[in-house]
C-alpha atoms as a PDB file:
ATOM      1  CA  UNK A   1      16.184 -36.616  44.961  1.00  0.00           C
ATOM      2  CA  UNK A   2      12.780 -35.929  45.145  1.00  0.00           C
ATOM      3  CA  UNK A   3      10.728 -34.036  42.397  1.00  0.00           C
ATOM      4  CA  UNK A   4      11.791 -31.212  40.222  1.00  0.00           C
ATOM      5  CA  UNK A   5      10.923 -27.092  41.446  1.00  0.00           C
ATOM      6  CA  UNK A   6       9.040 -26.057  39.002  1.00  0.00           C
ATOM      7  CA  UNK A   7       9.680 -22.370  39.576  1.00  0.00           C
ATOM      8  CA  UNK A   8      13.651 -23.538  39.071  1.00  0.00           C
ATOM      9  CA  UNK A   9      15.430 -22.895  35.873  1.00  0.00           C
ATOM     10  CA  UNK A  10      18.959 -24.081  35.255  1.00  0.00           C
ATOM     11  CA  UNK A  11      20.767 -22.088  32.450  1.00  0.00           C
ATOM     12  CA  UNK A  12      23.990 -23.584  31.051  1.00  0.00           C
ATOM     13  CA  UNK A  13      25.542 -20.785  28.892  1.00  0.00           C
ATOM     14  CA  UNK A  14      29.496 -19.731  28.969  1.00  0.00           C
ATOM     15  CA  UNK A  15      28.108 -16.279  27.158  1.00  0.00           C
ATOM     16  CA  UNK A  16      27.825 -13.363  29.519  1.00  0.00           C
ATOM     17  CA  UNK A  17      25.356 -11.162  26.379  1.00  0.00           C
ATOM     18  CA  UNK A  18      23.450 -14.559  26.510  1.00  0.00           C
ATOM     19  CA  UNK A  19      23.628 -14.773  30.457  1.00  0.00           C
ATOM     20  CA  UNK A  20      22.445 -11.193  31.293  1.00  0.00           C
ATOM     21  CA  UNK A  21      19.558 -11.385  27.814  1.00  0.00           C
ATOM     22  CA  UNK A  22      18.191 -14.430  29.782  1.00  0.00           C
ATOM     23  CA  UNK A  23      17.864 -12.828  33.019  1.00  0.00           C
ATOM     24  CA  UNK A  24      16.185 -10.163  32.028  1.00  0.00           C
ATOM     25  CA  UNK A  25      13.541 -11.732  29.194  1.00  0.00           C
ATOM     26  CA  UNK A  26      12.697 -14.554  32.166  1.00  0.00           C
ATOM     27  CA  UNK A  27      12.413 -11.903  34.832  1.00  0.00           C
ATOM     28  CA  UNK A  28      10.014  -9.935  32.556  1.00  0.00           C
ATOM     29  CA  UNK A  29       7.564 -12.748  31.817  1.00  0.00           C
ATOM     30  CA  UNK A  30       8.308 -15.184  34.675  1.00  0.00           C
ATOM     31  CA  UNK A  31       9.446 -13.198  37.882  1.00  0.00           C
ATOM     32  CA  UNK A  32       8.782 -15.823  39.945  1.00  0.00           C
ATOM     33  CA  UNK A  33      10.618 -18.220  38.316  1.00  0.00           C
ATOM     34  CA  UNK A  34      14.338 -18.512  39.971  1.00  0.00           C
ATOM     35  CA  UNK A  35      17.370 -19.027  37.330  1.00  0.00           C
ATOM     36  CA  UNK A  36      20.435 -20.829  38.209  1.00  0.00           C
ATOM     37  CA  UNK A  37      23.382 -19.958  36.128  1.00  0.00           C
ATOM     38  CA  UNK A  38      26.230 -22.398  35.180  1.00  0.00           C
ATOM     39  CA  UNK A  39      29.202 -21.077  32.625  1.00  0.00           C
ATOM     40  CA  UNK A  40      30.141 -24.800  31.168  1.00  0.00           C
ATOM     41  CA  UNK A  41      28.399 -28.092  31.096  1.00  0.00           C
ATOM     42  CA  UNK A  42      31.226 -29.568  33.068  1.00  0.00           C
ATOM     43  CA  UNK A  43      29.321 -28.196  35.849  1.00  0.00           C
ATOM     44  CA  UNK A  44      26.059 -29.424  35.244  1.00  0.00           C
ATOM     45  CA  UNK A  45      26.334 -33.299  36.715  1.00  0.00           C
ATOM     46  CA  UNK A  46      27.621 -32.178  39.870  1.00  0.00           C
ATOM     47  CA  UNK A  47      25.180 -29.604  40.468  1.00  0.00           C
ATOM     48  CA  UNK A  48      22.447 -32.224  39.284  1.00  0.00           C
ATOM     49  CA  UNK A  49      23.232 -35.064  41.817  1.00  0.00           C
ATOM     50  CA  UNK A  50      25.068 -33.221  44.475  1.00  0.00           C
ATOM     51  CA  UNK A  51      23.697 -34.663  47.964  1.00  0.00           C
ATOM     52  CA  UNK A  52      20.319 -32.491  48.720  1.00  0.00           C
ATOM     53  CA  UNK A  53      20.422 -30.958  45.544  1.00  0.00           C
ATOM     54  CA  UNK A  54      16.819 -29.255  44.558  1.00  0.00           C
ATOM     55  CA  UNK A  55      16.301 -30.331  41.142  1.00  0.00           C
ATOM     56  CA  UNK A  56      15.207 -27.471  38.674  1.00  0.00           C
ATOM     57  CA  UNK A  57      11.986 -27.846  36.706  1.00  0.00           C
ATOM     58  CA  UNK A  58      13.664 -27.358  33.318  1.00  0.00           C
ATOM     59  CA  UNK A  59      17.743 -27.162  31.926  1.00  0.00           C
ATOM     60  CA  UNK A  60      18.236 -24.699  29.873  1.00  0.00           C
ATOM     61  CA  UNK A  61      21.543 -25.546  27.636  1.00  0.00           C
ATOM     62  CA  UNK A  62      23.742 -23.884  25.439  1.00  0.00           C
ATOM     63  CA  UNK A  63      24.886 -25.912  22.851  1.00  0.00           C
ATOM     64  CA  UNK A  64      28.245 -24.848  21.846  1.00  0.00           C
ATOM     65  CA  UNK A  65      30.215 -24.094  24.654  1.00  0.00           C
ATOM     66  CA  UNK A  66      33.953 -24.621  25.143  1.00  0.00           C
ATOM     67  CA  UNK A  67      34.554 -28.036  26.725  1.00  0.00           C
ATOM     68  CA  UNK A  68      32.028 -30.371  27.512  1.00  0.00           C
ATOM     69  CA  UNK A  69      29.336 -28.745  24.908  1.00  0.00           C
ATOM     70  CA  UNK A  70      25.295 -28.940  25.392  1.00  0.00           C
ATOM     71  CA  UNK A  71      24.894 -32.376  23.461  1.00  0.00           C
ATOM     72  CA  UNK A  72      27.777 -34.535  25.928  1.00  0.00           C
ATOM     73  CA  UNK A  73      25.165 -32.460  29.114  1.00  0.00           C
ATOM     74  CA  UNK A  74      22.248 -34.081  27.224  1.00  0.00           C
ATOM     75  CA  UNK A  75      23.635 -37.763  27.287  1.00  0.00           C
ATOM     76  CA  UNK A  76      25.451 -37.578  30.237  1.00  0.00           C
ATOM     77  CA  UNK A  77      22.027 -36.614  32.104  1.00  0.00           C
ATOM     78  CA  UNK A  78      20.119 -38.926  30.105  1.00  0.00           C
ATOM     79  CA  UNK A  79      21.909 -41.410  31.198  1.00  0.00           C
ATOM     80  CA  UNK A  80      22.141 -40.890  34.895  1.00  0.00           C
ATOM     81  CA  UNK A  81      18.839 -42.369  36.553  1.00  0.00           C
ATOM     82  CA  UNK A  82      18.136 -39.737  38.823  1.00  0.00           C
ATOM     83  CA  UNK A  83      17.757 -37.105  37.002  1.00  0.00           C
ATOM     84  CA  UNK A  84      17.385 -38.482  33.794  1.00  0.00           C
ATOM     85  CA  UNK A  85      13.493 -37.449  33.357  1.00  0.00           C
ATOM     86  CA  UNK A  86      14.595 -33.851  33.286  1.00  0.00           C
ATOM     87  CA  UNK A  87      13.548 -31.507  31.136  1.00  0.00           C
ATOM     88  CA  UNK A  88      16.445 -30.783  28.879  1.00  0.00           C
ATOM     89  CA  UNK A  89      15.787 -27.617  25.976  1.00  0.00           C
ATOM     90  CA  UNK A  90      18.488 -26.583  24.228  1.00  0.00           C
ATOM     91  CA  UNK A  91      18.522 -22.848  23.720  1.00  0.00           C
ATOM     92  CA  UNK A  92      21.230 -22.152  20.523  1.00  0.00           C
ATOM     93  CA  UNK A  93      22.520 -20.050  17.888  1.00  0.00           C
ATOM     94  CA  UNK A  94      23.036 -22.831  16.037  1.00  0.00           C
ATOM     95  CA  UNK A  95      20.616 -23.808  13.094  1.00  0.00           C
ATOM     96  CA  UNK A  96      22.300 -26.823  11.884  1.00  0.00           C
ATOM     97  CA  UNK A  97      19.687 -29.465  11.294  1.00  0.00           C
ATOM     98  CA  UNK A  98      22.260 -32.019  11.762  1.00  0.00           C
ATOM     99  CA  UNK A  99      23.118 -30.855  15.512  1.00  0.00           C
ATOM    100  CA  UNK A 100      19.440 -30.216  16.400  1.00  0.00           C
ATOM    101  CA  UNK A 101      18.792 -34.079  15.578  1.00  0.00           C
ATOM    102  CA  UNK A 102      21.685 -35.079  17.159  1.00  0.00           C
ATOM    103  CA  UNK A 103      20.106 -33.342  20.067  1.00  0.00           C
ATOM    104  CA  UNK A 104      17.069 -34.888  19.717  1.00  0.00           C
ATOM    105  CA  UNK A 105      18.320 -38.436  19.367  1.00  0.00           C
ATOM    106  CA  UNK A 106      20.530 -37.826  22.594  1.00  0.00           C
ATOM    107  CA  UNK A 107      17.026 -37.357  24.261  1.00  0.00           C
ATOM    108  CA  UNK A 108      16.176 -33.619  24.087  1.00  0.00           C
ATOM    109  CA  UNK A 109      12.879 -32.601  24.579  1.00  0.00           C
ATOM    110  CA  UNK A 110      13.386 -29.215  22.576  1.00  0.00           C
ATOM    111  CA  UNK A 111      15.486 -27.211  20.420  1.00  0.00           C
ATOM    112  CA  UNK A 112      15.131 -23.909  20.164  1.00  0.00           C
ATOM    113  CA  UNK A 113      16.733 -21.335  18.089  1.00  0.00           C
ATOM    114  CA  UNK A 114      18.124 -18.023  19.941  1.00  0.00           C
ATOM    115  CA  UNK A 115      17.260 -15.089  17.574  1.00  0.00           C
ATOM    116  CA  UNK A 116      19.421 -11.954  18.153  1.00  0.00           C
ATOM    117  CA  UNK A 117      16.268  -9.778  17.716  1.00  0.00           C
ATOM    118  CA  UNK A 118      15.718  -9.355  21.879  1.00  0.00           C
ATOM    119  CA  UNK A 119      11.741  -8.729  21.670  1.00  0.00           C
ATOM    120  CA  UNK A 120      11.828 -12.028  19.805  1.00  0.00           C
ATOM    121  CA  UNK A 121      13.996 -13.905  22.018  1.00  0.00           C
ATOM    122  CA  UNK A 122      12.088 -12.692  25.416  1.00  0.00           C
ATOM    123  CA  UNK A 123       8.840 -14.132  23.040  1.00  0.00           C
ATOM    124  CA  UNK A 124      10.557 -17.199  22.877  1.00  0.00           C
ATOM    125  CA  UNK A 125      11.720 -17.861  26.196  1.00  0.00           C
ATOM    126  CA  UNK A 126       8.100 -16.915  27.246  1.00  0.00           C
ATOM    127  CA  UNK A 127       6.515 -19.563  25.730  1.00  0.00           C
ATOM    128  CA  UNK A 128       9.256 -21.952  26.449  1.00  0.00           C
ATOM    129  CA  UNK A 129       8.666 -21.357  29.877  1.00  0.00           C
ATOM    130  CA  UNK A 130       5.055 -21.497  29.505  1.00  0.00           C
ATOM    131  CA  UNK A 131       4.735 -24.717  27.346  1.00  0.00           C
ATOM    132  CA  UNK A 132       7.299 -26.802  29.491  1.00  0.00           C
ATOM    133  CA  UNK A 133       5.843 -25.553  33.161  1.00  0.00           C
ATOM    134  CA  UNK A 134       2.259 -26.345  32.246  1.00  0.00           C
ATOM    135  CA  UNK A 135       3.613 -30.119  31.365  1.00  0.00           C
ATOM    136  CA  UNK A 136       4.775 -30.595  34.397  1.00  0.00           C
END
């Protein structure tokens, strides 16, 4: 599979506000950074461990999404060997501390809160970006 492209981000979100608010905030503070959109975490696996598949620096995941939701994507990747040292943050409207360590225990490595505020949210995605890409 090979390593992880560090200037790839996969976004899992079914929301097309959330889809086009991502572009844009990434594209602001990260234009070299390439996004990858997926509408349902039924589509992540395949993507993931398709044959030749480039493997994206960092999965960006809905949680709540109809059908196979952000936290079954978590485990599901987690437990798939060759990919399962991505790194997974869950992006969310959700502030339920029960779902963020449910996250967690599934093997997140962050869970962020979306705010609606859109100067906040491009903040937040900025330093997402910037904290997980200077790990790698």
């Amino acid at each position: 599979m090979g390593e992880p492209d560090r200037d790839l981000v996969l976004v899992v979100e079914d929301s097309d506000e959330d889809v086009e608010a991502i572009g844009r905030a990434i594209g602001r503070s990260h234009p070299q950074v390439r996004l990858e959109f997926l509408r349902s975490g039924a589509e992540v696996m395949p993507r993931l461990t398709a044959a030749g598949a480039t493997l994206p620096g960092m999965v960006l995941l809905d949680l709540n999404m109809p059908g196979e939701g952000g936290l079954d994507v978590i485990k599901r990747v987690r437990a798939e060997p060759a990919v399962s040292a991505l790194t997974l943050v869950v992006f969310t409207s959700s502030e339920d501390q029960a779902e963020a360590d449910a996250c967690y225990a599934a093997g997140a490595d962050s869970y962020i809160f979306k705010p609606i505020n859109f100067a906040l949210f491009r903040t937040v995605l900025h330093q997402t970006l910037d904290y997980w890409r200077s790990r790698g």
